[in-house]
PDB file of N, CA and C in Angstrom:
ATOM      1  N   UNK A   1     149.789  58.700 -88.510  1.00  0.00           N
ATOM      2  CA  UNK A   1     148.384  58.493 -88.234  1.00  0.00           C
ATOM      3  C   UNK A   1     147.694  59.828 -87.957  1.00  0.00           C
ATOM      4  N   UNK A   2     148.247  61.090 -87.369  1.00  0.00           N
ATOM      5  CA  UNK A   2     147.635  62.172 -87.224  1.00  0.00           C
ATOM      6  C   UNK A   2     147.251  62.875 -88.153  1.00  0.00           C
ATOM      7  N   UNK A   3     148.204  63.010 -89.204  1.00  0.00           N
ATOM      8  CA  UNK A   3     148.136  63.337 -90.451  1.00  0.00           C
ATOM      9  C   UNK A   3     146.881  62.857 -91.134  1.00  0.00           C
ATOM     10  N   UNK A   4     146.648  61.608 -91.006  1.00  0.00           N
ATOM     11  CA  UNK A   4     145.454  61.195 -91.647  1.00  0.00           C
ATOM     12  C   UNK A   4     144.249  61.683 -91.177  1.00  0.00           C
ATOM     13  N   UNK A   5     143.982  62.278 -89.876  1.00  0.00           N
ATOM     14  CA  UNK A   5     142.920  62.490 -89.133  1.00  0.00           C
ATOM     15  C   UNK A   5     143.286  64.206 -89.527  1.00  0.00           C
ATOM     16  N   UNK A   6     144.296  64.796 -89.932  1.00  0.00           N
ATOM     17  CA  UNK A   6     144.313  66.448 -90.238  1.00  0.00           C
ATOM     18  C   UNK A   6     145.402  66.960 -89.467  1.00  0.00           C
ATOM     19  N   UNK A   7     145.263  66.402 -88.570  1.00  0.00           N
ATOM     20  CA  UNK A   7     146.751  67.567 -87.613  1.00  0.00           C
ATOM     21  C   UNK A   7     148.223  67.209 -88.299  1.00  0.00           C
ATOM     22  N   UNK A   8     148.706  68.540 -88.369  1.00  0.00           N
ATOM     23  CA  UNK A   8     149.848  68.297 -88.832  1.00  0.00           C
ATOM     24  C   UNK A   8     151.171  67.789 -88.129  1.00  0.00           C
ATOM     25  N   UNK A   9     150.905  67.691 -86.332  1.00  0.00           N
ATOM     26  CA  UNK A   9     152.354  66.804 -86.043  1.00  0.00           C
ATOM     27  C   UNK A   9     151.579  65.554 -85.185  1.00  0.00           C
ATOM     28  N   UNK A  10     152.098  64.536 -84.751  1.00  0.00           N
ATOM     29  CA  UNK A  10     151.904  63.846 -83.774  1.00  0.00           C
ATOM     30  C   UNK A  10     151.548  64.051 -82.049  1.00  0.00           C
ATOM     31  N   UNK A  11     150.545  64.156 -81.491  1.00  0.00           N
ATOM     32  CA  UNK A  11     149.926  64.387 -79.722  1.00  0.00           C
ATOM     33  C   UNK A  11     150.944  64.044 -79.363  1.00  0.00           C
ATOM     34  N   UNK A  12     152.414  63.524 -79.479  1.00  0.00           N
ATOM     35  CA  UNK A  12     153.466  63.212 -78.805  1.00  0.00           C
ATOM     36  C   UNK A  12     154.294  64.466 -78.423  1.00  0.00           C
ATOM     37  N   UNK A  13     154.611  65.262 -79.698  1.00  0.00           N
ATOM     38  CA  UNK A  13     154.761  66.307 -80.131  1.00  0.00           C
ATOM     39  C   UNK A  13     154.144  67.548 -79.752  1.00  0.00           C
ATOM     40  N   UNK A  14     152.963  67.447 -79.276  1.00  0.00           N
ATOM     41  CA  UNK A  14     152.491  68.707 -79.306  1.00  0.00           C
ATOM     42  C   UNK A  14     152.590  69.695 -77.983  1.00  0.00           C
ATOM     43  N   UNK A  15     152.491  70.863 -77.688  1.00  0.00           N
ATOM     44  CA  UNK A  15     153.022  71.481 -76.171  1.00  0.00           C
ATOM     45  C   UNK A  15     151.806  70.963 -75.115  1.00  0.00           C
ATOM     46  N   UNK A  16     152.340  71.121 -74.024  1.00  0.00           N
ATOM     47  CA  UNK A  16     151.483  70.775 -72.601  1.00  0.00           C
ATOM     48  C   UNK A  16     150.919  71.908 -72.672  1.00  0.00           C
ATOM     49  N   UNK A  17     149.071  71.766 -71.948  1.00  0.00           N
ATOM     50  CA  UNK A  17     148.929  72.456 -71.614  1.00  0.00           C
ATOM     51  C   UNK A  17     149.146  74.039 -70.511  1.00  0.00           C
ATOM     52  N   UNK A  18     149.037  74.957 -70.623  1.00  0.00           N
ATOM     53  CA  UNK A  18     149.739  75.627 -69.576  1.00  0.00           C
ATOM     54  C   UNK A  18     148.654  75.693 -68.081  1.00  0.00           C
ATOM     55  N   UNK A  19     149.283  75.805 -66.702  1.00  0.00           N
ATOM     56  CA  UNK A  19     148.921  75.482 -66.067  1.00  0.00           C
ATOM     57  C   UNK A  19     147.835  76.905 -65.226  1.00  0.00           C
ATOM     58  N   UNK A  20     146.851  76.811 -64.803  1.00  0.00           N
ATOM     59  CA  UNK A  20     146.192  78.261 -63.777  1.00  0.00           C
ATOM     60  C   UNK A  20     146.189  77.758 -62.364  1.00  0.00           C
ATOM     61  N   UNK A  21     147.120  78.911 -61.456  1.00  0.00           N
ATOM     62  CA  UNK A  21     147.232  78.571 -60.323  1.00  0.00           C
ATOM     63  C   UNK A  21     146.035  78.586 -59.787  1.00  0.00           C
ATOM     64  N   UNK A  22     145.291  79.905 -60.210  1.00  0.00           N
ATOM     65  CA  UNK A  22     144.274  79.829 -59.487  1.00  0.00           C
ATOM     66  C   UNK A  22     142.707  79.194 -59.513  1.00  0.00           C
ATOM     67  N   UNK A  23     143.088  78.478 -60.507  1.00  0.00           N
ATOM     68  CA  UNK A  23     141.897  77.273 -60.764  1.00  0.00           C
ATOM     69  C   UNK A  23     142.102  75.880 -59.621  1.00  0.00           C
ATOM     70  N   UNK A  24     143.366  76.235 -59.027  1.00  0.00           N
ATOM     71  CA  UNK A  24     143.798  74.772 -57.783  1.00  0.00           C
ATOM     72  C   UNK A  24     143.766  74.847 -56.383  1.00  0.00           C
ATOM     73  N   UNK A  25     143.484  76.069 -56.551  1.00  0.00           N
ATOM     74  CA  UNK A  25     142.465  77.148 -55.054  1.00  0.00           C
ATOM     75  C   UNK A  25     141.237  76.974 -54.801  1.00  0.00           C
ATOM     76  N   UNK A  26     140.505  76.561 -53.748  1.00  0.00           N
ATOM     77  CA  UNK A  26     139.308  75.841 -53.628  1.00  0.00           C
ATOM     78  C   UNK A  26     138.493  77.045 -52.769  1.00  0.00           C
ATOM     79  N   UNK A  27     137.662  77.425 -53.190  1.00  0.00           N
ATOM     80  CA  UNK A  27     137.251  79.201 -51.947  1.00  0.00           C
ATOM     81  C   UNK A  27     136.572  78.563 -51.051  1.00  0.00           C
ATOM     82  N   UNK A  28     135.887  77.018 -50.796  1.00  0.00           N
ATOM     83  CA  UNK A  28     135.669  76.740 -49.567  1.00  0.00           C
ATOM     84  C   UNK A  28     136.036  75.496 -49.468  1.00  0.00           C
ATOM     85  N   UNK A  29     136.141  74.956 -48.558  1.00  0.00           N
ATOM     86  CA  UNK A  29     136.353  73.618 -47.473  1.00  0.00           C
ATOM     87  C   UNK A  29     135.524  73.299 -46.545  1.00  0.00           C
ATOM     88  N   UNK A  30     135.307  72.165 -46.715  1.00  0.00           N
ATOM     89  CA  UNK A  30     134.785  71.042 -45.660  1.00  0.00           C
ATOM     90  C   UNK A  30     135.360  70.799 -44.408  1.00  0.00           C
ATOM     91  N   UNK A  31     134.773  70.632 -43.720  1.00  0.00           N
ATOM     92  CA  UNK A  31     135.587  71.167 -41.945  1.00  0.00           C
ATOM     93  C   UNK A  31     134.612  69.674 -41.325  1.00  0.00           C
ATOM     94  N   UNK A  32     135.264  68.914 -40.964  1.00  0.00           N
ATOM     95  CA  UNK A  32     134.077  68.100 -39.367  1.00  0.00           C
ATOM     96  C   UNK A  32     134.455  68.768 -38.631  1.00  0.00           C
ATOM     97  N   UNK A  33     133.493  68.237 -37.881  1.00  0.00           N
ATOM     98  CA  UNK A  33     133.397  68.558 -36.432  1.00  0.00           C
ATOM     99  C   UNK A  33     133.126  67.953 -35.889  1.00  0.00           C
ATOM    100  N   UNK A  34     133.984  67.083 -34.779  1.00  0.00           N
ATOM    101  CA  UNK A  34     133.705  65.887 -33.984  1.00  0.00           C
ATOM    102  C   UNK A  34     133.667  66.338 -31.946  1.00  0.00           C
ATOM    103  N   UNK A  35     132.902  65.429 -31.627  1.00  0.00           N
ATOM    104  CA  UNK A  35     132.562  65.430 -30.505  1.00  0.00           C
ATOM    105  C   UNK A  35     133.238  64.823 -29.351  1.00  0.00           C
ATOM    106  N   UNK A  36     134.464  64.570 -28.473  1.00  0.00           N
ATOM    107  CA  UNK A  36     135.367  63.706 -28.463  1.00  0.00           C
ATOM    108  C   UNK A  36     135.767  62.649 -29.362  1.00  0.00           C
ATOM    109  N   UNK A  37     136.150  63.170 -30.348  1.00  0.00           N
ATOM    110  CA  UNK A  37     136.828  62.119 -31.576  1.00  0.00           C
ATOM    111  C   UNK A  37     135.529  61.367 -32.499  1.00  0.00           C
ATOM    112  N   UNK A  38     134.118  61.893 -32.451  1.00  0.00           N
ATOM    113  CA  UNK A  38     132.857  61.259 -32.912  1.00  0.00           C
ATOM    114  C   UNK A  38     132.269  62.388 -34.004  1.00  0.00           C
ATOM    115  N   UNK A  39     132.561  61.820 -35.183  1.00  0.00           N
ATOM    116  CA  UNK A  39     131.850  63.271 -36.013  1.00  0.00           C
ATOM    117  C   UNK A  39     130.499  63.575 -35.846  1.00  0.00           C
ATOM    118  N   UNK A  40     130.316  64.633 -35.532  1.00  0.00           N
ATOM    119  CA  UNK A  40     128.745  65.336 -35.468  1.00  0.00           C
ATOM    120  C   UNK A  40     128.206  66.344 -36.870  1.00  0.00           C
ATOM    121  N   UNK A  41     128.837  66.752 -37.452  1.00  0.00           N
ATOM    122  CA  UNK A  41     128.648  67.611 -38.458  1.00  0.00           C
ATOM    123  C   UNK A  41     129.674  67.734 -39.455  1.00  0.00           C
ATOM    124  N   UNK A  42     129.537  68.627 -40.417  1.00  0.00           N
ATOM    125  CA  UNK A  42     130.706  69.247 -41.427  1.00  0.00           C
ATOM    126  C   UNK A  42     130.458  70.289 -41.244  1.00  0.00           C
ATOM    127  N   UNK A  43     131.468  71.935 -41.734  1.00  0.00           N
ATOM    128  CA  UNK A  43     130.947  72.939 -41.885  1.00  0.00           C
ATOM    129  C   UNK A  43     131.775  73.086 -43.138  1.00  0.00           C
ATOM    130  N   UNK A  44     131.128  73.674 -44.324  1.00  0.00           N
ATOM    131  CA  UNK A  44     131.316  74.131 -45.721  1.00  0.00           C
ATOM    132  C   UNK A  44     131.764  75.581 -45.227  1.00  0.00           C
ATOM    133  N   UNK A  45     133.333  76.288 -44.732  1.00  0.00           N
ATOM    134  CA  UNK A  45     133.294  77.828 -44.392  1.00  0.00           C
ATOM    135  C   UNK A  45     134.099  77.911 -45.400  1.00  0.00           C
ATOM    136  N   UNK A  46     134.862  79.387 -45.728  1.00  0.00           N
ATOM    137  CA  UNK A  46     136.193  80.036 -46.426  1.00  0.00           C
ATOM    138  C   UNK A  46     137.546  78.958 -45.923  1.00  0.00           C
ATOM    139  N   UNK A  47     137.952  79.037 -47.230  1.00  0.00           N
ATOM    140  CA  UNK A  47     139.314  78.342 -47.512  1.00  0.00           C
ATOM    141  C   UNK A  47     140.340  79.190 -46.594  1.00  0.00           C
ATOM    142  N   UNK A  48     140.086  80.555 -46.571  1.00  0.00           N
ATOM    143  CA  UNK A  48     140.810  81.125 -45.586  1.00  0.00           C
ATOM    144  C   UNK A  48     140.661  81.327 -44.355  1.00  0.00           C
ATOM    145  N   UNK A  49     139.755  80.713 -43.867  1.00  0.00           N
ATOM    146  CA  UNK A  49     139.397  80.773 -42.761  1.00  0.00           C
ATOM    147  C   UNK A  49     140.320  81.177 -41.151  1.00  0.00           C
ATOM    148  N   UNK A  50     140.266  81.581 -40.111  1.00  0.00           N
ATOM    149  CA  UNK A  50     141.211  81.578 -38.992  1.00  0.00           C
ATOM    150  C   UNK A  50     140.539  80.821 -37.935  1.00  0.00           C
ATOM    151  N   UNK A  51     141.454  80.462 -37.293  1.00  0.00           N
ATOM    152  CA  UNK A  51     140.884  79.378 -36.124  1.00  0.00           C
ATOM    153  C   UNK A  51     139.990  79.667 -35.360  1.00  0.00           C
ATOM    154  N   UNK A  52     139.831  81.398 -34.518  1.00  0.00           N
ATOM    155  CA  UNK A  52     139.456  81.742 -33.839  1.00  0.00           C
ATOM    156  C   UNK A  52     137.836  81.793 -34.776  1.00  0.00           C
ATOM    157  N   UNK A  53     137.796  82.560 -35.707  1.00  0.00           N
ATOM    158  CA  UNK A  53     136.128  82.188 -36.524  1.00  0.00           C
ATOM    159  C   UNK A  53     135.795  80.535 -36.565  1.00  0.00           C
ATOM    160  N   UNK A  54     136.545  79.659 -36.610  1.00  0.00           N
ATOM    161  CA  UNK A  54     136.614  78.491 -37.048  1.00  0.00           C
ATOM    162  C   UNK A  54     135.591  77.678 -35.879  1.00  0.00           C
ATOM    163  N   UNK A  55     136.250  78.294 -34.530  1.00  0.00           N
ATOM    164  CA  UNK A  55     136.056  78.070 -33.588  1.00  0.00           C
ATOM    165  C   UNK A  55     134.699  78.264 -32.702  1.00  0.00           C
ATOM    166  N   UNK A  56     134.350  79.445 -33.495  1.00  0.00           N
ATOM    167  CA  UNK A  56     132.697  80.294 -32.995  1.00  0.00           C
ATOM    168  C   UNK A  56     131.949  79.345 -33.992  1.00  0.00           C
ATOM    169  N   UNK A  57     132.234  78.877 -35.047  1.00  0.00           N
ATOM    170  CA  UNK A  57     131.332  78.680 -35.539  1.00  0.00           C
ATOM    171  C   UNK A  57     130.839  77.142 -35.366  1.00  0.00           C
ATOM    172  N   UNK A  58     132.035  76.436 -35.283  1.00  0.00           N
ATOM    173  CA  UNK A  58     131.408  74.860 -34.512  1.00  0.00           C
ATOM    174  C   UNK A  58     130.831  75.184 -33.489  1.00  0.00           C
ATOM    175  N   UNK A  59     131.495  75.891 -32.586  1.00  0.00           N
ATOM    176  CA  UNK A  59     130.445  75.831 -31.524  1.00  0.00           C
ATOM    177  C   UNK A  59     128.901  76.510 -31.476  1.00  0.00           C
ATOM    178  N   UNK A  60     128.775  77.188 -32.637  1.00  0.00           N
ATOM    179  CA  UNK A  60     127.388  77.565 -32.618  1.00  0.00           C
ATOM    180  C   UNK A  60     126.210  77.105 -34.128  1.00  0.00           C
ATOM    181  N   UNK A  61     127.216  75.629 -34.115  1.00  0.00           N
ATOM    182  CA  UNK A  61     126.124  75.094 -35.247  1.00  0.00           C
ATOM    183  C   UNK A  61     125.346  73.991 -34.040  1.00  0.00           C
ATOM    184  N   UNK A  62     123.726  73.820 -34.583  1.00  0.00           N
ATOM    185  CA  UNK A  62     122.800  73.783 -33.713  1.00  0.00           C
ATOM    186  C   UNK A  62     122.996  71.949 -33.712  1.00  0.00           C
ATOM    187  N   UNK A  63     123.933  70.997 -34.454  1.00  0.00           N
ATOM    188  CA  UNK A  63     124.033  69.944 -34.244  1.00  0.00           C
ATOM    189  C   UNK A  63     125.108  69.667 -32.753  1.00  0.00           C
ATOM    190  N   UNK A  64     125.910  70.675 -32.769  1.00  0.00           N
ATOM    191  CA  UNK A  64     126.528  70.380 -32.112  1.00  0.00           C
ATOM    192  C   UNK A  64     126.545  71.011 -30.447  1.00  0.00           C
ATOM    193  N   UNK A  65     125.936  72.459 -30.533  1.00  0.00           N
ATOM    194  CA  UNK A  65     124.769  72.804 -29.406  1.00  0.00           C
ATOM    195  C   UNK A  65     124.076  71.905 -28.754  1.00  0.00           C
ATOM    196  N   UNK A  66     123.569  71.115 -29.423  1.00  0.00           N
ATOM    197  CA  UNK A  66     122.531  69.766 -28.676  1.00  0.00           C
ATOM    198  C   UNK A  66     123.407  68.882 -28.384  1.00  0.00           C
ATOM    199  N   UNK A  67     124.590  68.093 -28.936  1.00  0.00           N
ATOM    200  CA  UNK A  67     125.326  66.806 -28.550  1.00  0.00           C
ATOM    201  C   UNK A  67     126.415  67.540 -27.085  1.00  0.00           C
ATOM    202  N   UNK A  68     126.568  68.770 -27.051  1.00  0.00           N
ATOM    203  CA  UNK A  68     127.282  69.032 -25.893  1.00  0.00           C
ATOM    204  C   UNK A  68     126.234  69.657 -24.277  1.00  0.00           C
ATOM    205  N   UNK A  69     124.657  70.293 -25.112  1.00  0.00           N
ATOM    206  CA  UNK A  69     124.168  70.896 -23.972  1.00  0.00           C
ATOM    207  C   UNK A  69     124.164  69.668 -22.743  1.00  0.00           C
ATOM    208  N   UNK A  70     124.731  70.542 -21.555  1.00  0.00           N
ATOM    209  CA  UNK A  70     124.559  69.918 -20.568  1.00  0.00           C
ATOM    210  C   UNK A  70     125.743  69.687 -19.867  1.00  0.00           C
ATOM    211  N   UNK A  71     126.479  69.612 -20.707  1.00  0.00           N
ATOM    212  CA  UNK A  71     128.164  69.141 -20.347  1.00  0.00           C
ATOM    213  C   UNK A  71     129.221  70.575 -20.263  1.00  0.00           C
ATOM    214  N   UNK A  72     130.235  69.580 -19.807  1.00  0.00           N
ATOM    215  CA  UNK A  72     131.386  71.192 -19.728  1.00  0.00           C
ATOM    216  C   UNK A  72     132.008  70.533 -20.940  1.00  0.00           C
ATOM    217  N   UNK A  73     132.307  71.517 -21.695  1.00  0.00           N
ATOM    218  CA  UNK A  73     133.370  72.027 -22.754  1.00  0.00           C
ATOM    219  C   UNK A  73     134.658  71.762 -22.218  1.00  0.00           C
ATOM    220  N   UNK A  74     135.621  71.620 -21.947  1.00  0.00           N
ATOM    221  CA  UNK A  74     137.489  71.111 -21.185  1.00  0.00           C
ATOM    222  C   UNK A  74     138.055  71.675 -22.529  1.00  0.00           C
ATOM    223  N   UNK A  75     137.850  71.148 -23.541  1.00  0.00           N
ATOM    224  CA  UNK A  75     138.839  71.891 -24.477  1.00  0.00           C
ATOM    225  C   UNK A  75     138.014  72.040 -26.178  1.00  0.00           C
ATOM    226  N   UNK A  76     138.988  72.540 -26.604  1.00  0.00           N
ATOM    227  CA  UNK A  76     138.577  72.484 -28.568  1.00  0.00           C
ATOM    228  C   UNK A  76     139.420  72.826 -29.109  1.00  0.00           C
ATOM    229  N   UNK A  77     139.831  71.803 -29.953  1.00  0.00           N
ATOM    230  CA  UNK A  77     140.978  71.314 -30.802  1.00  0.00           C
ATOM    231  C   UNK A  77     140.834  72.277 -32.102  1.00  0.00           C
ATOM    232  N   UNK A  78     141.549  72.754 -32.776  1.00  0.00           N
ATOM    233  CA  UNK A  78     141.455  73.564 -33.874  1.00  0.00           C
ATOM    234  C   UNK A  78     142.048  73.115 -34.968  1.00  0.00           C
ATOM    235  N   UNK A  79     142.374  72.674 -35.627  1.00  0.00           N
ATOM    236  CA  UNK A  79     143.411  72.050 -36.482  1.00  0.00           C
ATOM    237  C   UNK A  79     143.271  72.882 -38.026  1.00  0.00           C
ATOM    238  N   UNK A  80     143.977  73.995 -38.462  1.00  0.00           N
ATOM    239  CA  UNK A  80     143.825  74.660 -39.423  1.00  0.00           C
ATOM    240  C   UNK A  80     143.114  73.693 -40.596  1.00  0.00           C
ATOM    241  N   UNK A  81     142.553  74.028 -41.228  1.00  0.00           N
ATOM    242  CA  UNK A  81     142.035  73.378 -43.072  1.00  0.00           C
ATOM    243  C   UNK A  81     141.507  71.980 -42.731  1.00  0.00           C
ATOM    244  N   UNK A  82     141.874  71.255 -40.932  1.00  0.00           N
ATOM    245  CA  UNK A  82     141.700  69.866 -40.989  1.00  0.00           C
ATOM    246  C   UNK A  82     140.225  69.386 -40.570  1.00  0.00           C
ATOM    247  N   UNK A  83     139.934  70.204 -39.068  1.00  0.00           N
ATOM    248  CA  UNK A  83     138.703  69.448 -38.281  1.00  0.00           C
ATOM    249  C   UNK A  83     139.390  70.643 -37.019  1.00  0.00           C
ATOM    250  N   UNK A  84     137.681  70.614 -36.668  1.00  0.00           N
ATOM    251  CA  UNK A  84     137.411  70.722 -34.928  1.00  0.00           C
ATOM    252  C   UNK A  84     137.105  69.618 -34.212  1.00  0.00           C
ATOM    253  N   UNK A  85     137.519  69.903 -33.307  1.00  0.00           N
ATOM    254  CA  UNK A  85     137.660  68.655 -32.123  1.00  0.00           C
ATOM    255  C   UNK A  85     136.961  68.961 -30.506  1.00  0.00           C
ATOM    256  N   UNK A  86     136.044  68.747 -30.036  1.00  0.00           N
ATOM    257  CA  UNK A  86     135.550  69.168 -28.938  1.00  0.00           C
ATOM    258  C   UNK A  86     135.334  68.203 -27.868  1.00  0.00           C
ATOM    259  N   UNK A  87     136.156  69.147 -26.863  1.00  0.00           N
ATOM    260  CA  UNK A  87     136.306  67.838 -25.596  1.00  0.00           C
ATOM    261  C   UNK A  87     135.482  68.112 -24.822  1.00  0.00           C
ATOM    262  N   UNK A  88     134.180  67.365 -24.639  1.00  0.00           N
ATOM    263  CA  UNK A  88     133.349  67.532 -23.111  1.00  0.00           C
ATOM    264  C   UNK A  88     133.609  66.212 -22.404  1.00  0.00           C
ATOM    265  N   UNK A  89     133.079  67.020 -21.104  1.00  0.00           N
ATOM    266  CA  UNK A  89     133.129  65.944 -19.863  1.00  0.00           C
ATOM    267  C   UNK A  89     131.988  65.763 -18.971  1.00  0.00           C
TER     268      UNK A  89
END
């Protein structure tokens, strides 16, 4: 049947494409950011990101400035590539 359409072997036959690692590398990520376990935001940062930047920067996006002013901060969860987590009380 391929033959009839021009190609000379069968799509069964023919090689796999070859693969690019670096087309499966994403240069940014989606981050929540939740408020005791309540999402308040996303942040779109670097795929490479480190916790400690990870960390300045939830805390100084202005959604989440307002859902904590007033309260104490107790902790913040970091979870590499996953989510921030912020414990007030």
């Amino acid at each position: 049947m391929g033959e009839a359409l021009g190609h000379a072997n069968y799509l069964a036959y023919e090689a796999w494409p070859a693969d690019d690692e670096g087309l499966l590398k994403a240069e940014e990520i989606e981050i929540p950011v939740q408020i005791n376990g309540k999402l308040k935001t996303k942040l779109t940062v670097p795929a490479e990101i480190d916790e400690a930047t990870l960390k300045t920067l939830a805390l100084a996006d202005a959604k989440v400035r307002a859902a904590i002013e007033g309260k104490q901060v107790k902790k913040v969860i970091v979870v590499p590539r996953k989510l921030v987590n912020v414990v007030v009380g």
